[in-house]
Protein backbone atom coordinates (compact mmCIF):
# COMPACT_ATOMS: atom_id res chain seq x y z
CA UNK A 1 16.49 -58.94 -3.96
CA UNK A 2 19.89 -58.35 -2.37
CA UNK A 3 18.53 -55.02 0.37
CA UNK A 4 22.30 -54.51 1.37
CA UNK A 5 23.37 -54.03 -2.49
CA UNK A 6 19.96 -52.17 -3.72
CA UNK A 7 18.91 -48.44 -2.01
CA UNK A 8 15.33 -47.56 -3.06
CA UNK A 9 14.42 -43.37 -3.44
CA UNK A 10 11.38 -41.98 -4.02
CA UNK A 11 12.23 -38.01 -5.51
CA UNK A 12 9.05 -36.56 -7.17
CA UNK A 13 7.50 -39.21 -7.45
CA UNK A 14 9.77 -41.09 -9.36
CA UNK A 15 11.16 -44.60 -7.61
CA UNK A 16 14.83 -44.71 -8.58
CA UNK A 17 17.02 -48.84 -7.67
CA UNK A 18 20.40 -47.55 -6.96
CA UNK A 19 23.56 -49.68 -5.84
CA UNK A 20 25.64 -49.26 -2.94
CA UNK A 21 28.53 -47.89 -4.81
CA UNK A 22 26.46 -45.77 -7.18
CA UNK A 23 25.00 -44.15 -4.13
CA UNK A 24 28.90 -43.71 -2.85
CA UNK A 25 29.77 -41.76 -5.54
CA UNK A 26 26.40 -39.32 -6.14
CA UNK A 27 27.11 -36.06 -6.62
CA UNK A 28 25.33 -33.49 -4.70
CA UNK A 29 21.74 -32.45 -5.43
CA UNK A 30 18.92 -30.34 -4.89
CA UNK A 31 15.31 -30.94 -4.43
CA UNK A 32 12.67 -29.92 -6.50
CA UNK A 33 11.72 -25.91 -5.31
CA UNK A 34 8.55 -25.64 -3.83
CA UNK A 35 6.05 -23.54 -5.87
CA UNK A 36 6.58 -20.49 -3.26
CA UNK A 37 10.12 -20.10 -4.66
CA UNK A 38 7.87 -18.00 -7.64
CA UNK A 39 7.54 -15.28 -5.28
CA UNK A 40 10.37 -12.90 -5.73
CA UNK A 41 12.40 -12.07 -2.75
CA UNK A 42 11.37 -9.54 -0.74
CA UNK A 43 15.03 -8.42 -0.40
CA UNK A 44 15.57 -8.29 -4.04
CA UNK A 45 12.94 -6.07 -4.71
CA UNK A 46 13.73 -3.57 -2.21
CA UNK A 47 16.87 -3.43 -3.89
CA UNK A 48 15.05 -2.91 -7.04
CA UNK A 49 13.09 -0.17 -5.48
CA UNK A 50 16.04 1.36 -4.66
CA UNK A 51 17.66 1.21 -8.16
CA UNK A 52 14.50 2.47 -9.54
CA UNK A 53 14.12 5.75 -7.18
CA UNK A 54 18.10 6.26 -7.84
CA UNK A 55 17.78 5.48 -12.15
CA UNK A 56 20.16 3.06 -11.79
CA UNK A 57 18.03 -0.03 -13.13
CA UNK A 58 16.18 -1.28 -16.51
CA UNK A 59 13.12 -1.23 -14.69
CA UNK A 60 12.57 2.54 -15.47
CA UNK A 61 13.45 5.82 -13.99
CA UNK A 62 11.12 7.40 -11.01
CA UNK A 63 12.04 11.06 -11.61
CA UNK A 64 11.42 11.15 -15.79
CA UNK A 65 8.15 8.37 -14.69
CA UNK A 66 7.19 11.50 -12.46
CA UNK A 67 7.85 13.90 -14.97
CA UNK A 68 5.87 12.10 -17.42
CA UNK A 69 2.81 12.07 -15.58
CA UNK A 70 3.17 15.54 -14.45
CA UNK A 71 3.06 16.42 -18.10
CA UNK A 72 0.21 14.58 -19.04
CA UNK A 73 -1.50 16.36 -16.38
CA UNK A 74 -0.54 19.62 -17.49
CA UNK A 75 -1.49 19.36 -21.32
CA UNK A 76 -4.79 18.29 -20.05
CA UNK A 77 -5.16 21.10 -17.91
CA UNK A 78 -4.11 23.53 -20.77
CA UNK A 79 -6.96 21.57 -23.22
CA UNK A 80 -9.58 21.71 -20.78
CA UNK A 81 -9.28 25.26 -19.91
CA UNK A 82 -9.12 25.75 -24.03
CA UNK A 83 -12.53 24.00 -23.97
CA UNK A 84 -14.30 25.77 -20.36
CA UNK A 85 -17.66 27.52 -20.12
CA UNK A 86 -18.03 30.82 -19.15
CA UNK A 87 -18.85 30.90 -15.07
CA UNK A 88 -17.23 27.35 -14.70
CA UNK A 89 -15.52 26.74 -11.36
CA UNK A 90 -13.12 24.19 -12.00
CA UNK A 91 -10.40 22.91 -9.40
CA UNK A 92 -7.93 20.49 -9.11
CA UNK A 93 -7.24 17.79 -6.36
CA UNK A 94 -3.68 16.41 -5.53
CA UNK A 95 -2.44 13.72 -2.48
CA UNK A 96 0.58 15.03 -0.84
CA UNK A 97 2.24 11.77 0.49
CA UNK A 98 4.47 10.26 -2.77
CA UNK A 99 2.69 13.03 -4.81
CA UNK A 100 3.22 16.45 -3.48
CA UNK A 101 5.60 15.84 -0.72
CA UNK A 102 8.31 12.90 -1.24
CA UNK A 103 8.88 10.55 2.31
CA UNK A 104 12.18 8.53 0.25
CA UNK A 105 14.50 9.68 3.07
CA UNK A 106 11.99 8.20 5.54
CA UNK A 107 10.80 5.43 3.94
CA UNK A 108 14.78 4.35 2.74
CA UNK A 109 15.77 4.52 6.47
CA UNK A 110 12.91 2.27 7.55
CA UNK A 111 13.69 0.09 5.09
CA UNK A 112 10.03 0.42 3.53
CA UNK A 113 8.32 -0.91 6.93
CA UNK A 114 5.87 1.60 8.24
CA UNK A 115 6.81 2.69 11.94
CA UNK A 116 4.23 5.02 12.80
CA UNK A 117 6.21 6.90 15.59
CA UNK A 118 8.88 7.30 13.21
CA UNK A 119 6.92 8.42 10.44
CA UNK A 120 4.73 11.04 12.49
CA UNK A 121 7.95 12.18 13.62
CA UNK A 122 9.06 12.77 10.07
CA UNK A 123 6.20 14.79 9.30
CA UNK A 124 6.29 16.77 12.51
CA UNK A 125 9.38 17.30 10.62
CA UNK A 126 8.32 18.93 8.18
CA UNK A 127 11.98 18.64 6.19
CA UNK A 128 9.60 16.29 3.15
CA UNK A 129 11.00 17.92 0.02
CA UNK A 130 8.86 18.67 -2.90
CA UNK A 131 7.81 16.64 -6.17
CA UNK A 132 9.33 18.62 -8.72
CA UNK A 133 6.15 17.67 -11.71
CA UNK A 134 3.56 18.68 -8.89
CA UNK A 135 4.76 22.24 -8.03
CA UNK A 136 4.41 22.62 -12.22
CA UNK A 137 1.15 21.57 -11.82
CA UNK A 138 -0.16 23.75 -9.25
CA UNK A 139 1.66 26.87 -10.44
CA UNK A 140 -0.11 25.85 -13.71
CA UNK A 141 -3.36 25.85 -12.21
CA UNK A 142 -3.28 28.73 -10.70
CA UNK A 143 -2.21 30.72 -13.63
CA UNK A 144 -5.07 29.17 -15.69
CA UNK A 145 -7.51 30.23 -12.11
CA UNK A 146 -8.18 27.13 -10.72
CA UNK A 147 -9.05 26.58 -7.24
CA UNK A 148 -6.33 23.89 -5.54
CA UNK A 149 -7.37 21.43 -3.25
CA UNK A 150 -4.75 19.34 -1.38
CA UNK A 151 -6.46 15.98 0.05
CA UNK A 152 -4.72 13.69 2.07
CA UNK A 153 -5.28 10.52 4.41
CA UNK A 154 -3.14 12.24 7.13
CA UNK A 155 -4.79 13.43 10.45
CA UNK A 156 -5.75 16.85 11.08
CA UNK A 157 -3.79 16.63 14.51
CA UNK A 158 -0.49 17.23 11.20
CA UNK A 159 -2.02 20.53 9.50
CA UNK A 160 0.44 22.67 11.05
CA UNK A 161 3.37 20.54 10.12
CA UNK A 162 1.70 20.09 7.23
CA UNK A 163 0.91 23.43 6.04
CA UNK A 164 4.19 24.17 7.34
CA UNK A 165 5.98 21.70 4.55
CA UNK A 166 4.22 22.50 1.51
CA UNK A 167 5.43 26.02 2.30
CA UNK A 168 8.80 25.49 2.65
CA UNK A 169 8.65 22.72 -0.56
CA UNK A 170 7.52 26.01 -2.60
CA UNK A 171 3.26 25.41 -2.48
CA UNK A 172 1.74 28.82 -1.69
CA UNK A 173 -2.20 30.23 -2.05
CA UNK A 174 -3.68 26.87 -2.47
CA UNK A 175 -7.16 26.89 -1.70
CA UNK A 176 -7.71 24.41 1.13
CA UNK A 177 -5.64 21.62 2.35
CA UNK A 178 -7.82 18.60 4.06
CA UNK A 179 -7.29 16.31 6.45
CA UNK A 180 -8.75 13.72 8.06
CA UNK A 181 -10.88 15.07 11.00
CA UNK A 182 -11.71 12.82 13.74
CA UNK A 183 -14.40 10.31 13.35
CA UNK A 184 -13.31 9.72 9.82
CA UNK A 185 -10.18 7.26 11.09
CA UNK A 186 -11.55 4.02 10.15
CA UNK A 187 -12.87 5.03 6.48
CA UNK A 188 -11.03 3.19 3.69
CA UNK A 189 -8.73 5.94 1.26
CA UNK A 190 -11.77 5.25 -1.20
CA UNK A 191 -14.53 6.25 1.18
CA UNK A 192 -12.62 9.24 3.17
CA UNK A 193 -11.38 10.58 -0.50
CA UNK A 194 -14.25 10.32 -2.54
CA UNK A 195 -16.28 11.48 0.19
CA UNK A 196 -14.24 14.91 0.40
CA UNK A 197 -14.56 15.14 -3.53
CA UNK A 198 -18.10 14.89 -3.42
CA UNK A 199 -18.49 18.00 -0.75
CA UNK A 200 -16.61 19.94 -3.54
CA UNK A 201 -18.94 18.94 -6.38
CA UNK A 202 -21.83 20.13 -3.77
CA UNK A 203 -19.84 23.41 -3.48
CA UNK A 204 -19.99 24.05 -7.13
CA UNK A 205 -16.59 22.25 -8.25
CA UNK A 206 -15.99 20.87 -11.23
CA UNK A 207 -13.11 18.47 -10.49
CA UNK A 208 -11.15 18.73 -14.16
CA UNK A 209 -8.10 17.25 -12.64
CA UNK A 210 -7.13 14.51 -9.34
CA UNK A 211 -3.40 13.77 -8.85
CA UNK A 212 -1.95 10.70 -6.66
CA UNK A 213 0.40 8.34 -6.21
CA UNK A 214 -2.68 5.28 -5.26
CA UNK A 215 -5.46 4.17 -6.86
CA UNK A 216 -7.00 5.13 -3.52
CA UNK A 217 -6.43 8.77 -3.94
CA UNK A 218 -8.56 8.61 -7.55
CA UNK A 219 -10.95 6.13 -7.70
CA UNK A 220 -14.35 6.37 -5.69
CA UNK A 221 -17.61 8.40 -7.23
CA UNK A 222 -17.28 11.11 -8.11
CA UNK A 223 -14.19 11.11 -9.96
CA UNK A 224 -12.25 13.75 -11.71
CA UNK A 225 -12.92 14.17 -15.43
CA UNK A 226 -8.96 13.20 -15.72
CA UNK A 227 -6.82 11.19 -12.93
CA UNK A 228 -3.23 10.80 -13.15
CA UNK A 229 -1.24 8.10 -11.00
CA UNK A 230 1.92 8.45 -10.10
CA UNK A 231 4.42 5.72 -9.75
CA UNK A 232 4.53 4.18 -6.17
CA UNK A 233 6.41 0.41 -6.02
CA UNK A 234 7.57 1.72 -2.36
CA UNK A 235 3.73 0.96 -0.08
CA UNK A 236 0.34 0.67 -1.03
CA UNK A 237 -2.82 1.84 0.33
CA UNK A 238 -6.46 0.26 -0.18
């Protein structure tokens, strides 16, 4: 074998004998990908986040997907209440964060990282504007006399601000609004959540209805006799 006339390659496993002046005039190549290369860009599907919150992509539309669920959870309300006992005390419980209260301007500028001084600042804020389907739903609740319950994973240290947004996003005479105290900090959304559900239930709630944008604001005994998800491809929350 002639070495200076003969280049050996080994490219996935494959041994290919190439002469010098084959080898002079190869055209450019690529390796093989490595399996990673599956993974969509993280880039990319901001970008698609984006186009989804603005309607701009084939992946769907965020403010009819809203409004969809939003009126799921209203007929149900409206079939329950058709169906109720006499004496029943019934009561609904919604998230705020990406269900009551929208963080896009927020969550845009950070470019979907969570900065905690930045976002506590934004809530301090209080300039969150509503969800459109979830003022329908409470005004709908209330007109059918159910209690509302707002539940969500922020710290009681925010009620003010908090109070103070769902005013000014058009939420009035709801019939508690609960945050985490301290002590409950290191509780998983399931355990914190459910946990608050279950002192309703031992109040005399029925929970007919639970509204949130994570699986974390619904799931966890006991449940609501309906839950209804929102959309959320922007964070999620165990």
């Amino acid at each position: 074998m002639n070495v200076g006339k003969k280049l050996w390659l080994l490219s996935s496993g494959i041994v290919l004998s190439l002469s010098s002046a084959a080898v002079a005039q190869w055209a450019p190549q690529f390796a093989p990908v490595a399996p990673g290369e599956r993974i969509e860009n993280l880039d990319t599907l901001k970008d698609r986040a984006k186009q989804y919150h603005a309607c701009t992509c084939k992946c769907g539309c965020y403010a009819k997907d809203l409004d969809l669920q939003a009126d799921r959870a209203m007929a149900f309300l409206k079939h329950r209440l058709a169906h109720s006992k006499a004496g029943e005390k019934m009561a609904i419980v919604l998230d705020i964060d990406e269900t009551s209260l929208s963080n896009w301007d927020e969550m845009e500028k950070a470019g979907f990282a969570y900065q905690n001084d930045a976002f506590n600042a934004w809530v301090e804020s209080g300039k969150a504007p509503a969800i459109d389907g979830t003022v329908r739903i409470v005004k709908e609740a209330q007109r059918l006399g159910l209690g509302v319950f707002f539940l969500t994973g922020r710290p009681e240290s925010q009620r003010a601000a908090t109070e103070r947004n769902l005013h000014n996003a058009g939420y009035a005479d709801w019939n508690e609004l609960i945050l985490r105290k301290p002590g409950q900090e290191h509780s998983t959304a399931v355990e914190y959540k459910s946990a608050e559900r279950a002192k309703l239930v031992a109040a005399g709630y029925r929970i007919v209805l639970n509204v949130g944008d994570q699986w974390s604001d619904l799931k966890g005994t006991p449940e609501a006799e309906y839950s209804v998800k929102y959309p959320d491809p922007f964070y999620f929350l165990k």
